[in-house]
C-alpha atoms as a PDB file:
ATOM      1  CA  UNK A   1     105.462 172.293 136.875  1.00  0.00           C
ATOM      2  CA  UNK A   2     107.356 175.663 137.517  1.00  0.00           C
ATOM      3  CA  UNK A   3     107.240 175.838 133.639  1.00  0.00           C
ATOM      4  CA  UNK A   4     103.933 175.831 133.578  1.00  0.00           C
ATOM      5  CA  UNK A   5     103.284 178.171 136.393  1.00  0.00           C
ATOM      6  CA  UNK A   6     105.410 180.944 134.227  1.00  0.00           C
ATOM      7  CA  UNK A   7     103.592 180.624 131.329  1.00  0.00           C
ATOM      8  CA  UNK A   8     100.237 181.021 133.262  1.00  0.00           C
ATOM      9  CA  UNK A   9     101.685 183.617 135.033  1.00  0.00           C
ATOM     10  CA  UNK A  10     102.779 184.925 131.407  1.00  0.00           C
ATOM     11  CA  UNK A  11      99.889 184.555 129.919  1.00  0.00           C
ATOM     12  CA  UNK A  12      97.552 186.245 132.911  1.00  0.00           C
ATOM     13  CA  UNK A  13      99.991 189.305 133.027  1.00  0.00           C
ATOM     14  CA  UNK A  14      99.286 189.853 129.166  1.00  0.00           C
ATOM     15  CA  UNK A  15      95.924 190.267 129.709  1.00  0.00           C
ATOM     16  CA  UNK A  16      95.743 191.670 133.216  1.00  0.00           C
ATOM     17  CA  UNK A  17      95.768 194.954 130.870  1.00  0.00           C
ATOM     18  CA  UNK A  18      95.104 197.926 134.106  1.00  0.00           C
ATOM     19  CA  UNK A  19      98.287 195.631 135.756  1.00  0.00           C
ATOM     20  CA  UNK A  20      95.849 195.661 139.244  1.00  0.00           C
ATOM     21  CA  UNK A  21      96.623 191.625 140.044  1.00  0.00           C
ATOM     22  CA  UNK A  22      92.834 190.333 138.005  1.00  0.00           C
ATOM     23  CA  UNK A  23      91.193 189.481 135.325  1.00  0.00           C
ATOM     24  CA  UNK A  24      88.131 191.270 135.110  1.00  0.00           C
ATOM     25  CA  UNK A  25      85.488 190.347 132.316  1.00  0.00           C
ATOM     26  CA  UNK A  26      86.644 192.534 129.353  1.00  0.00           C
ATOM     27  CA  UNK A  27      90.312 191.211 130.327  1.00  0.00           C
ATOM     28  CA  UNK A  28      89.052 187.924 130.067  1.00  0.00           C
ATOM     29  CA  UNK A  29      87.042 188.196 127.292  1.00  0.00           C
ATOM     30  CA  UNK A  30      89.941 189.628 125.184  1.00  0.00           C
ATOM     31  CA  UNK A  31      91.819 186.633 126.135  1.00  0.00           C
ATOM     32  CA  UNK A  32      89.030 183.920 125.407  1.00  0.00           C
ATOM     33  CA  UNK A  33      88.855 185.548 121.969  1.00  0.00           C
ATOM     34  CA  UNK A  34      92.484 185.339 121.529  1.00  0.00           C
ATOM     35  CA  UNK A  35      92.413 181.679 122.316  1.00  0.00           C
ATOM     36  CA  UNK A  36      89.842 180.784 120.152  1.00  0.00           C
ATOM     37  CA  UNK A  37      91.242 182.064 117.540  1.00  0.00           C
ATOM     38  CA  UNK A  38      94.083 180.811 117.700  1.00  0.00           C
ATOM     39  CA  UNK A  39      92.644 177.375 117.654  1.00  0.00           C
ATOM     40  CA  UNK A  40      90.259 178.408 114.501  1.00  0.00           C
ATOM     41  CA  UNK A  41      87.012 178.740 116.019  1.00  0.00           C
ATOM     42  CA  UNK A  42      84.829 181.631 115.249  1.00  0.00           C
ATOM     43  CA  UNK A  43      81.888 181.328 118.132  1.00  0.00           C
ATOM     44  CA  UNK A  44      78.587 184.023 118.063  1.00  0.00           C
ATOM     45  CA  UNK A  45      78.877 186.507 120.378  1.00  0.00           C
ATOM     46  CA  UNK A  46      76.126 185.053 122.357  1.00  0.00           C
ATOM     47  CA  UNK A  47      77.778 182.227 123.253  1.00  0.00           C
ATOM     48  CA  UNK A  48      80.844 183.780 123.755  1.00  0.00           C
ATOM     49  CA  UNK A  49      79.124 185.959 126.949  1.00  0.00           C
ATOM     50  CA  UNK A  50      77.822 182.052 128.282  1.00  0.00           C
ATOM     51  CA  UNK A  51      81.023 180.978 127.995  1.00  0.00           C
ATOM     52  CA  UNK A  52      83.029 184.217 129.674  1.00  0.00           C
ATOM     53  CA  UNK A  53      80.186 184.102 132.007  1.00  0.00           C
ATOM     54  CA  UNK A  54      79.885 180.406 132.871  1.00  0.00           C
ATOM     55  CA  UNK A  55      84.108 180.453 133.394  1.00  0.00           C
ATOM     56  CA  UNK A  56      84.074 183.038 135.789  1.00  0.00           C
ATOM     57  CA  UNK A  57      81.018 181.665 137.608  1.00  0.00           C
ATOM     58  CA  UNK A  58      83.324 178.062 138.043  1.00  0.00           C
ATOM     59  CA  UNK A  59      86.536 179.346 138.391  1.00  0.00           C
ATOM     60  CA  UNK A  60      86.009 183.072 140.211  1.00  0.00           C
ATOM     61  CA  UNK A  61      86.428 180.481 143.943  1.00  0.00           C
ATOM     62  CA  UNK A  62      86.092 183.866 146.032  1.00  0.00           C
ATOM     63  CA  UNK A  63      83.022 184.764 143.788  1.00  0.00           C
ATOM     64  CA  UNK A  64      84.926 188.643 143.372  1.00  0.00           C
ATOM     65  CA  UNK A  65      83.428 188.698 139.779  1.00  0.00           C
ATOM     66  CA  UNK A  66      86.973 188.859 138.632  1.00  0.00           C
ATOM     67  CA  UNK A  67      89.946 185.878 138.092  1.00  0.00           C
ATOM     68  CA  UNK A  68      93.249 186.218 140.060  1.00  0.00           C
ATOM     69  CA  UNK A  69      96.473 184.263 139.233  1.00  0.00           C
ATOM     70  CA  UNK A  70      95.574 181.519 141.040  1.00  0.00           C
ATOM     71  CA  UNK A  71      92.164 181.162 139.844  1.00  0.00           C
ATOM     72  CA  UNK A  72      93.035 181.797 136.464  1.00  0.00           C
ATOM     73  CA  UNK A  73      95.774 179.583 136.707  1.00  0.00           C
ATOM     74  CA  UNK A  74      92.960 176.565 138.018  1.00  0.00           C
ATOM     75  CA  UNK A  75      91.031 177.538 134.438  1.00  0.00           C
ATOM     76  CA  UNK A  76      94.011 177.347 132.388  1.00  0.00           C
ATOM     77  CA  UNK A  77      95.053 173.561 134.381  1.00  0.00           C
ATOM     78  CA  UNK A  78      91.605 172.323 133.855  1.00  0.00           C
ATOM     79  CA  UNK A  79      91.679 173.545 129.433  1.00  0.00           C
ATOM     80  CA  UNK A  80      95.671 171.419 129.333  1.00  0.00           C
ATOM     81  CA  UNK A  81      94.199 168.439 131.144  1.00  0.00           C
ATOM     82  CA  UNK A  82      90.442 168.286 129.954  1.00  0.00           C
ATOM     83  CA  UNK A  83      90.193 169.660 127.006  1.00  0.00           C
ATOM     84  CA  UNK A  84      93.943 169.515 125.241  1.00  0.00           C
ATOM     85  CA  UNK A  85      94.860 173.096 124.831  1.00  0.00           C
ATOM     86  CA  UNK A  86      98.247 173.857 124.231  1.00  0.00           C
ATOM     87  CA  UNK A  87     100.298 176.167 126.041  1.00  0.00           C
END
C-alpha cells in the first residue's frame, strides 16, 4: 500500500503544475489526456469536458471544485480496482 500511495502522490505532484496542494480543472484535464493516451484512446473534446467534469463532481468530497491528494488519490484507487488501469 505505501507503494501505491507514492506513486499517487507522484503522479498528483506532476500535475499539481502552480505546486498549491490541488488539482484544479486544467491540471486535471492535462492529466486525463495524458492517461488516455497512454492507453490509446483518442476521445472528442466533448466528452472529454463530461468526463473531467463528471470526475470532479464524484470525487471533489469537499465539493472545492478542485481534487486534493486525498481525493485524487480515491479517483486513482477506484481506475486500479474498477476499471484496470495500471500504475
Amino acid at each position: 500500500m505505501a507503494d501505491f500511495n507514492q506513486k499517487v502522490k507522484n503522479m498528483f505532484d506532476k500535475y499539481d503544475a502552480n505546486k498549491n496542494g490541488s488539482l484544479d480543472r486544467k491540471e486535471f484535464t492535462t492529466y486525463f489526456r495524458e492517461i488516455t493516451k497512454s492507453l490509446g484512446e483518442n476521445l472528442p473534446e466533448d466528452e472529454v469536458e463530461n468526463i473531467i467534469n463528471e470526475g470532479i463532481d464524484i470525487f471533489d468530497s469537499n465539493q472545492d471544485g478542485v481534487l486534493q491528494l486525498d481525493e485524487f488519490a480515491k479517483m486513482i484507487k477506484f481506475l486500479v480496482e474498477e476499471k484496470g488501469l495500471k500504475l
